[in-house]
Protein backbone atom coordinates (compact mmCIF):
# COMPACT_ATOMS: atom_id res chain seq x y z
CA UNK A 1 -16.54 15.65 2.83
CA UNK A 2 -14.87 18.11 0.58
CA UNK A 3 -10.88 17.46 -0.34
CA UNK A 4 -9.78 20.30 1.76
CA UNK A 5 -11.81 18.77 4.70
CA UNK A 6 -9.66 15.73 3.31
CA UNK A 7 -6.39 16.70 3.84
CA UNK A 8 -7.06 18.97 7.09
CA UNK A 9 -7.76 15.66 8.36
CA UNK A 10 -4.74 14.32 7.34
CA UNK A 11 -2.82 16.66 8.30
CA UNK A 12 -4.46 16.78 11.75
CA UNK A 13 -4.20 13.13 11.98
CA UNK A 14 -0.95 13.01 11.38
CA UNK A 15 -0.43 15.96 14.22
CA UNK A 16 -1.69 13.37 16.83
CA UNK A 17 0.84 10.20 16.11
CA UNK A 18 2.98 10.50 19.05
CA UNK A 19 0.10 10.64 20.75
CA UNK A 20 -0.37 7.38 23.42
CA UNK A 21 -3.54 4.75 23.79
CA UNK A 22 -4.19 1.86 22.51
CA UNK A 23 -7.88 2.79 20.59
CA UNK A 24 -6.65 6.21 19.95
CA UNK A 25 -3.64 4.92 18.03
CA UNK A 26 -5.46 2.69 16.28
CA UNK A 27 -7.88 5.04 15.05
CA UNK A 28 -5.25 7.64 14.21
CA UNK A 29 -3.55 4.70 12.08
CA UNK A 30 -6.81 3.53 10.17
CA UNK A 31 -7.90 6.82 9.05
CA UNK A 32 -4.17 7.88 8.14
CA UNK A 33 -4.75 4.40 5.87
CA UNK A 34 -8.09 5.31 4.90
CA UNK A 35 -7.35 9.00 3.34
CA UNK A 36 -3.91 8.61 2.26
CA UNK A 37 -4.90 7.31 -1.44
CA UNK A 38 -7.11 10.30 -1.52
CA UNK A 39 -4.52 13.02 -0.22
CA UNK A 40 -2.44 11.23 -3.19
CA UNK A 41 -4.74 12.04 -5.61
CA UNK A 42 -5.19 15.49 -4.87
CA UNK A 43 -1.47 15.76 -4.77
CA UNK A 44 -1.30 14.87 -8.15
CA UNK A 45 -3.91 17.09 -9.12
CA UNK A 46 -2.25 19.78 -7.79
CA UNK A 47 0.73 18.87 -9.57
CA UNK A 48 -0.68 18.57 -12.87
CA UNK A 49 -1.91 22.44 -12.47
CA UNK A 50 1.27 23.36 -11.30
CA UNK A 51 2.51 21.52 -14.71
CA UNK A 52 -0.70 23.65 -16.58
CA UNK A 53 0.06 27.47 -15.17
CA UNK A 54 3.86 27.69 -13.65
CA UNK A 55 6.31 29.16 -15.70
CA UNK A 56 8.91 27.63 -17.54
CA UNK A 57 12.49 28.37 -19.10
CA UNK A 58 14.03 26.04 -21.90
CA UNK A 59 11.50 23.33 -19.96
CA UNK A 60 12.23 24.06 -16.37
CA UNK A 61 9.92 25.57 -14.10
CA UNK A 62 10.88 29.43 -13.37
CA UNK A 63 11.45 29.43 -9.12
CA UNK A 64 11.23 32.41 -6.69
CA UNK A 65 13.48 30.66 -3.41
CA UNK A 66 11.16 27.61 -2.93
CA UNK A 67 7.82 28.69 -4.59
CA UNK A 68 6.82 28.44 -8.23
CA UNK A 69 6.44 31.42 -10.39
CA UNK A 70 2.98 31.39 -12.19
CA UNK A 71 1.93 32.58 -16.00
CA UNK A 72 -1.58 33.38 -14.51
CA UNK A 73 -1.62 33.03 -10.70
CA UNK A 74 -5.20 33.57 -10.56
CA UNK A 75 -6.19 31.11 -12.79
CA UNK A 76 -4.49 28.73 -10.95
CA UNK A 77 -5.64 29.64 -7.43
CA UNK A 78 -9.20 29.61 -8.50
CA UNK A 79 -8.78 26.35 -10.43
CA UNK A 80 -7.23 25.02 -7.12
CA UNK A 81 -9.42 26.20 -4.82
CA UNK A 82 -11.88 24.76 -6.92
CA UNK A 83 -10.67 21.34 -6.39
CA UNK A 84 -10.32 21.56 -3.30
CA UNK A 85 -14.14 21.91 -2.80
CA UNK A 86 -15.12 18.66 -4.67
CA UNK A 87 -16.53 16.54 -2.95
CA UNK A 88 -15.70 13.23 -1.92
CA UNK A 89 -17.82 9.93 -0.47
CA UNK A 90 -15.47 8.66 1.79
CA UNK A 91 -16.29 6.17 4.75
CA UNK A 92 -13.98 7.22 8.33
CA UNK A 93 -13.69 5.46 11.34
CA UNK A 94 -14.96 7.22 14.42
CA UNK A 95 -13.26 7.15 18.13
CA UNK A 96 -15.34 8.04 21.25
CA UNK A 97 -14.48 11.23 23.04
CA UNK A 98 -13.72 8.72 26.22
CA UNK A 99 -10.89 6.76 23.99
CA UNK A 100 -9.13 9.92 22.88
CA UNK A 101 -5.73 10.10 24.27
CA UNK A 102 -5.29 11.99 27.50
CA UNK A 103 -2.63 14.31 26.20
CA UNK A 104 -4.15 15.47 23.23
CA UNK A 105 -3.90 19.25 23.11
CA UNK A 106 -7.29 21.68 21.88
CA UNK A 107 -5.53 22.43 18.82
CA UNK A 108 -5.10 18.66 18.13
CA UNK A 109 -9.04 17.93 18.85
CA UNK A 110 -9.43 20.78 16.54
CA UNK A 111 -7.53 18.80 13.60
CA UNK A 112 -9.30 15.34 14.37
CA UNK A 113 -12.41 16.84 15.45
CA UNK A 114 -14.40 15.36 12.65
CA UNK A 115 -13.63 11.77 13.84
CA UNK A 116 -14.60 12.42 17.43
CA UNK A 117 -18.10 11.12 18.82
CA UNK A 118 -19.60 12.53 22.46
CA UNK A 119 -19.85 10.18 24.60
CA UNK A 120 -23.37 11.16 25.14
């Protein structure tokens, strides 16, 4: 799974947590437990080439309203595009299509959809 598959899982997962059901929940709540050290790390990554490319003034970073301003924006897209397509060995816990909550919308199976097994 690469680290951008990482955190749109995350981010999906997160998406689903007012979601109701007993199985669902709990599956929501694992894999929120499971990936959160990882969505950490690649927070910090990010942050550290944020430190590496963004510009700074007397040794604060130069801002644009809420966005960084960058010495070499390139650079640092490519560099952090590039992380995000490392890979990562990371072990998920799976819910059956059958245990998924019943209000779950298609654009929430589309975030979680990695976790969901057919019932087949």
């Amino acid at each position: 799974m690469t680290k951008q598959d990482i955190v749109s899982l995350f981010n999906g997962l997160n998406n689903c947590g007012n979601l109701v059901g007993q199985k669902f929940g709990y599956c929501v709540a694992r894999n929120l437990q499971i990936l959160k050290g990882e969505v950490e790390k690649i927070e910090d990554a990010r942050k550290a080439l944020i430190e590496s490319y963004a510009k700074k003034v007397d040794g604060k970073f130069v801002m644009e309203g809420n966005n960084y301003t960058f010495e070499d924006k390139e650079s640092f897209e490519k560099e952090y595009q590039n992380l995000l397509k490392e890979e990562v060995a990371i072990t998920l816990y799976y819910i059956k299509l059958e245990d998924v909550s019943k209000e779950v919308t298609a654009q929430q199976i589309s975030g979680i959809y990695d976790i969901i097994t057919s019932n087949e």
